[in-house]
N, C-alpha and C. Protein backbone atom coordinates (compact mmCIF):
# COMPACT_ATOMS: atom_id res chain seq x y z
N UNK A 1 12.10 24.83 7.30
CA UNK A 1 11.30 24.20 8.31
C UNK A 1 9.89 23.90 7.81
N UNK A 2 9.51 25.10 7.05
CA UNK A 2 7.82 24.34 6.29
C UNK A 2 8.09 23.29 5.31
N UNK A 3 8.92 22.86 5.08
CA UNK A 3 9.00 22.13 4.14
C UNK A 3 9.25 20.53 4.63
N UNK A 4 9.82 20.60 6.14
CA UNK A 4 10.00 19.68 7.26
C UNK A 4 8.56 19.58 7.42
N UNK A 5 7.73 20.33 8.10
CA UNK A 5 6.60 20.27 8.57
C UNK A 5 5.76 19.94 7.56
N UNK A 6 5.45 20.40 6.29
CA UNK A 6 4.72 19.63 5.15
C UNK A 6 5.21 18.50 5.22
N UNK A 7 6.19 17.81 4.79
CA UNK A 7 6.04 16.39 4.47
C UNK A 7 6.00 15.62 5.91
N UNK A 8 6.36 16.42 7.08
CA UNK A 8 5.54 15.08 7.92
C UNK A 8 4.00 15.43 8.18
N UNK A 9 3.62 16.11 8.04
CA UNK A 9 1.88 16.36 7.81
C UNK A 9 1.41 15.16 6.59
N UNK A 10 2.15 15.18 5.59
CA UNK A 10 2.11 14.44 4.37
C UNK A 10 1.80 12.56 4.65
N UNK A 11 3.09 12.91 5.45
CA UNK A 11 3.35 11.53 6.01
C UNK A 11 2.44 11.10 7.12
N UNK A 12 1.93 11.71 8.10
CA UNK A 12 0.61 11.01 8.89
C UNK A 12 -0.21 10.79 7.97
N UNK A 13 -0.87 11.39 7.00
CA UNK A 13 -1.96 10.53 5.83
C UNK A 13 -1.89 9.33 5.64
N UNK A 14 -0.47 8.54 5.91
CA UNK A 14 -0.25 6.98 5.52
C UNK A 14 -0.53 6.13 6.52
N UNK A 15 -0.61 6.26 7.76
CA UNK A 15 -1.26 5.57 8.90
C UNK A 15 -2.72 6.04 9.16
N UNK A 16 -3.43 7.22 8.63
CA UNK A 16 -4.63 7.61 8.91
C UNK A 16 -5.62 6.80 7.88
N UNK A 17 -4.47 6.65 6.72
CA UNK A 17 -5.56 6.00 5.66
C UNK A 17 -5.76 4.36 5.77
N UNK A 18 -4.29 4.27 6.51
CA UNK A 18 -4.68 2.69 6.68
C UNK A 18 -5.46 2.15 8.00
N UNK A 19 -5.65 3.24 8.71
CA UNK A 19 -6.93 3.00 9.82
C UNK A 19 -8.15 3.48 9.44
N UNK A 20 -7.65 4.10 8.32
CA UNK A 20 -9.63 4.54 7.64
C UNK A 20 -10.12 3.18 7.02
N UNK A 21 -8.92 2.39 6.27
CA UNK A 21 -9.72 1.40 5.40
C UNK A 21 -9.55 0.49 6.27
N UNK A 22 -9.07 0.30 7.21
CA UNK A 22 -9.14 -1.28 8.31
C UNK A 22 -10.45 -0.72 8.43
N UNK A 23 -10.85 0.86 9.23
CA UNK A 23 -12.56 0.68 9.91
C UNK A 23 -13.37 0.25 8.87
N UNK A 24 -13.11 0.80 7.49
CA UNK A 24 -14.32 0.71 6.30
C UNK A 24 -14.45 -0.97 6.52
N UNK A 25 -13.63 -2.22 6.17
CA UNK A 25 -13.56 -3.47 6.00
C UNK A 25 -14.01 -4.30 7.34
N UNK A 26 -13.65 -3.18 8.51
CA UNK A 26 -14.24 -4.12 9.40
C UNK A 26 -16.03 -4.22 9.17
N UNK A 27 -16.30 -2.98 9.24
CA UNK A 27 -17.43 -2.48 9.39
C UNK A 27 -18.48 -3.64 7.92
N UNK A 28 -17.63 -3.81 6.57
CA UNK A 28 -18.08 -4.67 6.03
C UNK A 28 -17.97 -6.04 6.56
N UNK A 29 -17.05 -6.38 7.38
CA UNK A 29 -16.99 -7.55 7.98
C UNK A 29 -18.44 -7.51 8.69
N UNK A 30 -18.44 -6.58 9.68
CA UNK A 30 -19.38 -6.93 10.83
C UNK A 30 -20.85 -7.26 9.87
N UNK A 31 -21.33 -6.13 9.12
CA UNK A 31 -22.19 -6.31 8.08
C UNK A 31 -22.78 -7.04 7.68
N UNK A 32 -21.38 -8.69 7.09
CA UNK A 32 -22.05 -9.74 6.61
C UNK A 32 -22.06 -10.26 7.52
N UNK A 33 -21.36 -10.56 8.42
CA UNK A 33 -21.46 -11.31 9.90
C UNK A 33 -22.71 -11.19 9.96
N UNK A 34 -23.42 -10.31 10.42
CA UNK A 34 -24.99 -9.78 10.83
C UNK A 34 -25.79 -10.84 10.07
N UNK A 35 -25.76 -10.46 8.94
CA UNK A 35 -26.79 -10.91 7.74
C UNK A 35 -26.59 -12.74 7.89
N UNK A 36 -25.54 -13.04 7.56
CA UNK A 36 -25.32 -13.95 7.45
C UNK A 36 -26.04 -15.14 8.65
N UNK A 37 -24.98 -14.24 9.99
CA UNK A 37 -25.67 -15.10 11.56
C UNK A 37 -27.34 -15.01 11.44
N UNK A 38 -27.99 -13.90 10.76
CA UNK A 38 -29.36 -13.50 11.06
C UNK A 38 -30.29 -14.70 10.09
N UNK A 39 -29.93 -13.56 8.84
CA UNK A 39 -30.83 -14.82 8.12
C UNK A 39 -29.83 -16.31 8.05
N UNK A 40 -29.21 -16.62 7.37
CA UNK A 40 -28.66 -17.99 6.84
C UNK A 40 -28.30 -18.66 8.23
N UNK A 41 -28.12 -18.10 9.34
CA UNK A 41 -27.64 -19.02 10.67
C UNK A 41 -26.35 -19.32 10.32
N UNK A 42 -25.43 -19.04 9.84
CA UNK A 42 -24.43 -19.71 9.76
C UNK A 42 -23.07 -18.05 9.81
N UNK A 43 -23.21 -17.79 10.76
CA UNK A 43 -21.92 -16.96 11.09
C UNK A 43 -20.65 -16.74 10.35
N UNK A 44 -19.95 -15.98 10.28
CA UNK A 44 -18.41 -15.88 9.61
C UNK A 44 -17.50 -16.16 10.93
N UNK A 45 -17.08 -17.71 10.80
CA UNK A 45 -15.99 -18.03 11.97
C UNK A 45 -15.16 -17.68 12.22
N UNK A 46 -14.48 -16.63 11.38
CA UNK A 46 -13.09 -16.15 11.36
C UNK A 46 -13.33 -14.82 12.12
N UNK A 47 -14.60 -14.24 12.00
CA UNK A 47 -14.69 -12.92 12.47
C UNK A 47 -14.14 -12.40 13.44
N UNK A 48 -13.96 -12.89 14.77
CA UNK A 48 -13.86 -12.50 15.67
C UNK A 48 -12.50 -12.59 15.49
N UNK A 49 -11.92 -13.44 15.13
CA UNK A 49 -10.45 -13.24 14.81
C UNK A 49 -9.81 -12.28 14.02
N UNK A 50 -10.55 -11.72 12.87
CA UNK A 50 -10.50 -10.36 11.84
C UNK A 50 -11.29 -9.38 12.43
N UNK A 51 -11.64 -9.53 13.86
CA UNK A 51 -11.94 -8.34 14.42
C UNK A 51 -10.80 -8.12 15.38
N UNK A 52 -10.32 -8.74 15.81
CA UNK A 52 -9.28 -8.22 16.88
C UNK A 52 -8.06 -7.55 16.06
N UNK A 53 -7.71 -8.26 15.08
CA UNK A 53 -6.32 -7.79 14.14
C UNK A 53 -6.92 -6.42 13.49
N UNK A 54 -8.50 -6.28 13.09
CA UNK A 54 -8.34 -4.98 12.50
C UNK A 54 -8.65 -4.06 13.50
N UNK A 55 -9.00 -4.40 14.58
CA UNK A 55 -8.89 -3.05 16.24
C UNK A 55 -7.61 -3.24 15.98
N UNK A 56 -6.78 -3.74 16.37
CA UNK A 56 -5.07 -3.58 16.51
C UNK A 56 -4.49 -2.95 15.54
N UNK A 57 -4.89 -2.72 14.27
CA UNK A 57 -4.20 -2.09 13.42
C UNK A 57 -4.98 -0.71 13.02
N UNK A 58 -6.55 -0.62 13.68
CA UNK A 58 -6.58 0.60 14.02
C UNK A 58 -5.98 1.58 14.84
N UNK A 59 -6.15 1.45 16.15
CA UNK A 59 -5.54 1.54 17.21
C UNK A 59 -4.02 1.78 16.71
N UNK A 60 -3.24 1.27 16.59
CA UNK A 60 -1.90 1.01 16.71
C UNK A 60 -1.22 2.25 15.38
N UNK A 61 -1.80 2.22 14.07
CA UNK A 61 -1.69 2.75 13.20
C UNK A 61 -2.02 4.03 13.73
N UNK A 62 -3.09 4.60 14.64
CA UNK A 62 -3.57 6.10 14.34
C UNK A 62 -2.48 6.20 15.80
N UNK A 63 -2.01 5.86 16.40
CA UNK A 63 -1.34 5.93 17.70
C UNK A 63 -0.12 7.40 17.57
N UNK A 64 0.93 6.53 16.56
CA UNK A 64 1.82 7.76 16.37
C UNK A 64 0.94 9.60 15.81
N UNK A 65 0.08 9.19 15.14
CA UNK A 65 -0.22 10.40 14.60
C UNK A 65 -1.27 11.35 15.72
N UNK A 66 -1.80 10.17 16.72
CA UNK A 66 -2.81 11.36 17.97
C UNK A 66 -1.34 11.91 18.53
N UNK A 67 -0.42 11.25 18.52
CA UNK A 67 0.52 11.31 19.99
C UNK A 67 1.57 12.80 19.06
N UNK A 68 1.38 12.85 17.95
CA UNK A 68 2.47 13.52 17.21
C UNK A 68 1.68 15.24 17.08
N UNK A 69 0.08 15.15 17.21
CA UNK A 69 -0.32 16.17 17.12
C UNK A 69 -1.02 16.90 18.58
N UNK A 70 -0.79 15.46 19.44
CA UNK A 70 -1.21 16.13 20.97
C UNK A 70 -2.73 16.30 20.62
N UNK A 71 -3.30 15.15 20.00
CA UNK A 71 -5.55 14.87 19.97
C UNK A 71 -5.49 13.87 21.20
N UNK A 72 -4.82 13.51 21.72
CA UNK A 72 -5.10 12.63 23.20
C UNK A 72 -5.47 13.24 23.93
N UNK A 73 -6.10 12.07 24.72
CA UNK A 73 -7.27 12.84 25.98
C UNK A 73 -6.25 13.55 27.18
N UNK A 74 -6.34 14.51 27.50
CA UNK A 74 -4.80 14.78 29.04
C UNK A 74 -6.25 15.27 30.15
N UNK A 75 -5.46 14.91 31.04
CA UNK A 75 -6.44 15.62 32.54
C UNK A 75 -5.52 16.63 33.12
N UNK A 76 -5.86 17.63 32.96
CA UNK A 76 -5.25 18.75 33.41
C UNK A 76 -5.63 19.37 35.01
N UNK A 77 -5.21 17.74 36.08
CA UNK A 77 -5.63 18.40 37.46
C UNK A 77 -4.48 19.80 37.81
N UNK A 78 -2.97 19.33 37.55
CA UNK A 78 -2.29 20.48 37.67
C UNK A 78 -1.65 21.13 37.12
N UNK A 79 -2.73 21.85 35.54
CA UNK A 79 -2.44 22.82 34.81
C UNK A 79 -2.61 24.44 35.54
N UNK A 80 -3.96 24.48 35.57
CA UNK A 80 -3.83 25.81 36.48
C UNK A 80 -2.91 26.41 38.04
N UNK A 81 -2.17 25.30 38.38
CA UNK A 81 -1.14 25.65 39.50
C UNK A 81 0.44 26.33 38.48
N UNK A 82 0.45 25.52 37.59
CA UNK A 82 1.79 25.28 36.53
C UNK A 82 1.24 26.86 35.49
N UNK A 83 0.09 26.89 35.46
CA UNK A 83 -0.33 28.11 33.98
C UNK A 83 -0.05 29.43 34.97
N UNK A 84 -0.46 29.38 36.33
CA UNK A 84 -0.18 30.83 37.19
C UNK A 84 1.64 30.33 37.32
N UNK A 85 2.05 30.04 37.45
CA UNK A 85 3.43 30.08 37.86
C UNK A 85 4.35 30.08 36.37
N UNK A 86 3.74 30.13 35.48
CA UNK A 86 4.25 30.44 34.10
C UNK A 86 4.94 29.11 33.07
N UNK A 87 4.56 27.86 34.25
CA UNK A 87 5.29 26.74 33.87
C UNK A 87 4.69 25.87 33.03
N UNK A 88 3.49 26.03 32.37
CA UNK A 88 2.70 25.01 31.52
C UNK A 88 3.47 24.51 30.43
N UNK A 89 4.60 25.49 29.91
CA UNK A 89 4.80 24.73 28.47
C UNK A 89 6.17 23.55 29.20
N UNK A 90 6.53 24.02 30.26
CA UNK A 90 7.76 23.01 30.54
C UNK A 90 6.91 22.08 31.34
N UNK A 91 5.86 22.16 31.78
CA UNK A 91 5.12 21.01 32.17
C UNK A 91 4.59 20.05 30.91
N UNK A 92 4.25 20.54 30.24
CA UNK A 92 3.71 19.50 28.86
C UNK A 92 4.83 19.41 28.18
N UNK A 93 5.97 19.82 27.85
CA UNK A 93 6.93 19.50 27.49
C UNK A 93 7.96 17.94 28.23
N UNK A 94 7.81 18.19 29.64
CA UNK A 94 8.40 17.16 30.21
C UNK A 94 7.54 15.86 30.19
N UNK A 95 6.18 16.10 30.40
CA UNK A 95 5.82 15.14 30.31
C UNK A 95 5.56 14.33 29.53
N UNK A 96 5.74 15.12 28.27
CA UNK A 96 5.31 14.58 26.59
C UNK A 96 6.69 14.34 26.61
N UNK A 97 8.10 14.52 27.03
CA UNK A 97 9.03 13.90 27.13
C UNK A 97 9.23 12.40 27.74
N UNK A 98 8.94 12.59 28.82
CA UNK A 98 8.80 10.95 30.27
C UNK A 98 7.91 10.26 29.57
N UNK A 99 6.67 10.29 28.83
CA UNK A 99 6.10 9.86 28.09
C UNK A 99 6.30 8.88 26.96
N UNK A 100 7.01 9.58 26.44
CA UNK A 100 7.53 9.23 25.45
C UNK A 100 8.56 8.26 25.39
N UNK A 101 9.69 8.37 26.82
CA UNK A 101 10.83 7.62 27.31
C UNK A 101 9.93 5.93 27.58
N UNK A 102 9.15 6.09 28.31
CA UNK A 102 8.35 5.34 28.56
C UNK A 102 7.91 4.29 28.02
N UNK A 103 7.44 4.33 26.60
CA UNK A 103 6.63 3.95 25.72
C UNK A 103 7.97 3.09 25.05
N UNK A 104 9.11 3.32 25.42
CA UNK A 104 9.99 2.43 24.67
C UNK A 104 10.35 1.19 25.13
N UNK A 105 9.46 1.02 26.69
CA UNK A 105 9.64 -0.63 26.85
C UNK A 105 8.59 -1.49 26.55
N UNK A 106 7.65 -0.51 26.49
CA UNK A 106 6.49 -1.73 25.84
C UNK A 106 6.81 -2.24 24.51
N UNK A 107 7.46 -1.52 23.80
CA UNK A 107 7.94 -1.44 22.31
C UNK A 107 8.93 -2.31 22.41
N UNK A 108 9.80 -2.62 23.27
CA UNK A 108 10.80 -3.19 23.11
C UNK A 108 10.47 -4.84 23.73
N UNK A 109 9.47 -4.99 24.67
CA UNK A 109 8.24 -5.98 25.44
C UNK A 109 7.71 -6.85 23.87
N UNK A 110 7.15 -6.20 23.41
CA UNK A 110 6.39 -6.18 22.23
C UNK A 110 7.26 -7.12 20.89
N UNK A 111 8.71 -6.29 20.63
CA UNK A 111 9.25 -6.76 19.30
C UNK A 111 9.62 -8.46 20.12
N UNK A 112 10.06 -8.41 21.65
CA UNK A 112 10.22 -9.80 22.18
C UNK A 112 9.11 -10.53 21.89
N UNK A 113 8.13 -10.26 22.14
CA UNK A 113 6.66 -11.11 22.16
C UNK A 113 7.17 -11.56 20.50
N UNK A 114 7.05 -10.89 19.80
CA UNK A 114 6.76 -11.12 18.20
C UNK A 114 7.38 -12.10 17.95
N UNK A 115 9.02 -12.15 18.21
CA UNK A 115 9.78 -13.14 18.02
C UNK A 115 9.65 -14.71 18.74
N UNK A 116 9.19 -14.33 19.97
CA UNK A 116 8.93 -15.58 20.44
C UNK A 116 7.61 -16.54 19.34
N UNK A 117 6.91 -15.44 19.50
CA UNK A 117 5.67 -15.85 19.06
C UNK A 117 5.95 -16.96 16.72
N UNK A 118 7.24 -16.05 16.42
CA UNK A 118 7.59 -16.44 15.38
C UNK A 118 8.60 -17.96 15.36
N UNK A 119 9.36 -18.02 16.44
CA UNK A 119 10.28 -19.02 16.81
C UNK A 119 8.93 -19.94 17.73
N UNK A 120 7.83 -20.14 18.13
CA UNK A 120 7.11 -21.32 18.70
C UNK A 120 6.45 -21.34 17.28
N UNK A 121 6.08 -20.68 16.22
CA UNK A 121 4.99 -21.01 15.25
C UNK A 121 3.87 -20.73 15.86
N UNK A 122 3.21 -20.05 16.24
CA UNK A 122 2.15 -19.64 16.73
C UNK A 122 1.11 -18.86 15.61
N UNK A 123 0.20 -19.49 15.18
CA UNK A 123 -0.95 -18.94 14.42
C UNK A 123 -2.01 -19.10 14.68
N UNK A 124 -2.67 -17.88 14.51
CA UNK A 124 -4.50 -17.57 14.72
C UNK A 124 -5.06 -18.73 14.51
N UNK A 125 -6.24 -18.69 15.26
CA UNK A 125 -7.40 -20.16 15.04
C UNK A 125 -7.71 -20.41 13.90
N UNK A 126 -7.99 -19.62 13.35
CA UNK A 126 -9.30 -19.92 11.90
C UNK A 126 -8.37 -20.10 11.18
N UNK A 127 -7.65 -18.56 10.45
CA UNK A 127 -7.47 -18.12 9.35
C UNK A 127 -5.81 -19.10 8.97
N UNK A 128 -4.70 -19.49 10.51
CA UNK A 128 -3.92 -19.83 10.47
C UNK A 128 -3.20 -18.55 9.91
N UNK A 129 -3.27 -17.58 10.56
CA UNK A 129 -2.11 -15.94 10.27
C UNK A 129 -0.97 -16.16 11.20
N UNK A 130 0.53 -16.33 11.02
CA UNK A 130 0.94 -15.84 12.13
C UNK A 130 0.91 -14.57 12.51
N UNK A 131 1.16 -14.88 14.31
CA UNK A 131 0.43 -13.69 15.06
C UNK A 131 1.72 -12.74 15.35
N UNK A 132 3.34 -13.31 14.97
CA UNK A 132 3.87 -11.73 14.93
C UNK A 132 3.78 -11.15 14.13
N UNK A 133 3.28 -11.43 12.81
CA UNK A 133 2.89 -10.14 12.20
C UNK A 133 2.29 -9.17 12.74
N UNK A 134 1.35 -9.13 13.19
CA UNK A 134 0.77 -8.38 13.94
C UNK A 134 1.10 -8.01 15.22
N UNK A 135 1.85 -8.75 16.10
CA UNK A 135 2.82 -8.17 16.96
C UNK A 135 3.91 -7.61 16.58
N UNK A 136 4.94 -7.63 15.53
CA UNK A 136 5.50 -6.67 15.34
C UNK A 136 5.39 -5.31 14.60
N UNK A 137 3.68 -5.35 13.95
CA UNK A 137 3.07 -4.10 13.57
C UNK A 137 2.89 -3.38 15.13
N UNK A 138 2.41 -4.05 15.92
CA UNK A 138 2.14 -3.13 17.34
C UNK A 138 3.66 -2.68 17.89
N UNK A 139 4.02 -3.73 17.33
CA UNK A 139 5.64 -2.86 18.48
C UNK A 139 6.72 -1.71 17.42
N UNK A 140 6.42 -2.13 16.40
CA UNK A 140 7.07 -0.91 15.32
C UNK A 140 5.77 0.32 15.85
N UNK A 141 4.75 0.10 15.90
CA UNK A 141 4.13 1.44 16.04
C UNK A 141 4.19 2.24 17.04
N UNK A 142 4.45 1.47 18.27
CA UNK A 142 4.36 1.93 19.74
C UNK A 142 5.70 2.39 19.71
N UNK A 143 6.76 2.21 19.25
CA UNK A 143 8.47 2.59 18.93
C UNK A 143 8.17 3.53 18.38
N UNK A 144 7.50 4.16 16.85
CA UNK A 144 7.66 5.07 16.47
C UNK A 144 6.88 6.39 17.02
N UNK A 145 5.74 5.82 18.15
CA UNK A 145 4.75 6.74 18.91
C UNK A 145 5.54 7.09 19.87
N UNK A 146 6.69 6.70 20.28
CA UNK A 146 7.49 6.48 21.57
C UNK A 146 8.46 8.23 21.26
N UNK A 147 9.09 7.44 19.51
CA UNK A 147 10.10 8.64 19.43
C UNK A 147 8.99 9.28 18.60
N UNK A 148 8.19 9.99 18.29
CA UNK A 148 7.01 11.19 18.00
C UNK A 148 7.08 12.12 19.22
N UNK A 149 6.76 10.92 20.43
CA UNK A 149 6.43 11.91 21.45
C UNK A 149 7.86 12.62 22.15
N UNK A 150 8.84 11.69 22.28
CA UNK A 150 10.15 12.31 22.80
C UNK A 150 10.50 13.71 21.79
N UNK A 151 10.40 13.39 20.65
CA UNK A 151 10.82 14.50 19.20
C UNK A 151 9.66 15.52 20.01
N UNK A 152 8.93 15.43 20.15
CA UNK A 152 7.25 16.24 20.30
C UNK A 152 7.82 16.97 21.87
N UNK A 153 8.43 16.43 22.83
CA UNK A 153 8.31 16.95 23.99
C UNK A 153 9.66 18.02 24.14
N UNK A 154 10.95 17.57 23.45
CA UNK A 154 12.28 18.53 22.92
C UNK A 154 11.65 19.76 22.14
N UNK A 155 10.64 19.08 21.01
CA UNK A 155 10.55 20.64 20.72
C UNK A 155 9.87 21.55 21.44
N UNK A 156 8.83 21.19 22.49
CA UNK A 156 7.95 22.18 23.16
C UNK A 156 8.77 22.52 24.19
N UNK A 157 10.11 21.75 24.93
CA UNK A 157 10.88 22.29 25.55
C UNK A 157 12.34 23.60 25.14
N UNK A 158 12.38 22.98 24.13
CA UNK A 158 13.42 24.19 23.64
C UNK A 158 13.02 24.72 22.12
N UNK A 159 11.90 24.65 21.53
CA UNK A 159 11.86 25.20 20.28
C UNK A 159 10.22 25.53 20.09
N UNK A 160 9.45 25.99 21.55
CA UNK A 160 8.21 26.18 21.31
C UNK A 160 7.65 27.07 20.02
N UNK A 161 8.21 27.96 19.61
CA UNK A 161 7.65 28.63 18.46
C UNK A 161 7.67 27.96 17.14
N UNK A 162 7.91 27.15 17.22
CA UNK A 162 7.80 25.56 15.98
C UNK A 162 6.47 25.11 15.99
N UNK A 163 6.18 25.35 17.03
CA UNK A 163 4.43 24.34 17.21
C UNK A 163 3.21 25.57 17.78
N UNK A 164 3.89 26.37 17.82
CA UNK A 164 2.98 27.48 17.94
C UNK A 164 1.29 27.86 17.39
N UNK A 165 0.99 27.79 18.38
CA UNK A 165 -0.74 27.55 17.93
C UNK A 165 -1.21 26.26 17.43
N UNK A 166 -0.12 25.28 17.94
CA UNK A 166 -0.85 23.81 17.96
C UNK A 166 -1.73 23.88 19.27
N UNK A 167 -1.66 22.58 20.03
CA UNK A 167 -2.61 22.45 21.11
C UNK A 167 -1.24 22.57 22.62
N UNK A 168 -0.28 23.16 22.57
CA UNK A 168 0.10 23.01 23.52
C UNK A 168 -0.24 25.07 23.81
């Protein structure tokens, strides 16, 4: 089982790094944008368009790995009713289950969008990108955040000492 658990620890590094270097590049994007609009007057036209695709592939990329380690924000109005009645772990268990069930129609919403979007020819303003690429990066990610969290909510329901002294 540590050897399960190392390599998927291993394996979130590959979506963390590719939302580290989308922020680094945006952040050089915005940069020259600045300089450029400031002194020279003459803006980077594409920007706003290489700003939305690299939020989306931030976002979308770090998605499976908050949802796989339980760093999402939760509001815990009825934890303390569920923590006195001894039920907290089958409460975060089910819900990180339904959760998870959930998340598989946007995913499945999503790979439709892509295809449509590939069968009309549909490409970005500036750069001329097509845009399911990037819709089917969001819907492969939201699919694999979908089954993280279902995998994530089975084990806190029947195999809590697996995740023991995580955040549940």
């Amino acid at each position: 089982m540590k050897s399960i658990a190392k390599t998927l620890n291993r394996l979130t590094e590959l979506p963390m790094l590719l939302a580290a270097s989308t922020l680094f590049v945006l952040m050089l994007l915005t940069f020259a944008d600045v300089i450029m609009r400031s002194t020279f007057s003459a803006p980077i036209e594409a920007a706003t368009e290489l700003t939305r695709m690299a939020i989306a592939i931030i976002v979308f990329s770090a998605l499976p790995v908050v949802a796989g380690r339980a760093d999402h924000i939760v509001v815990d109005l009825l934890d303390p009713w569920f923590r006195r009645a001894g039920m907290d772990r089958i409460l975060e268990g089910v819900t990180t289950l339904v959760c998870g069930l959930l998340l598989v129609w946007p995913a499945m919403r999503s790979f439709e969008l892509a295809d449509r979007a590939r069968s009309y020819g549909d490409l970005t303003e500036y750069l001329s990108i097509p845009v399911f690429y990037i819709t089917w990066f969001i819907a492969f990610m939201t699919l694999l955040t979908a089954l993280t969290m279902v995998m994530r909510g089975l084990v806190i329901l029947f195999k809590p000492d697996l995740i023991r002294g995580a955040n549940v």
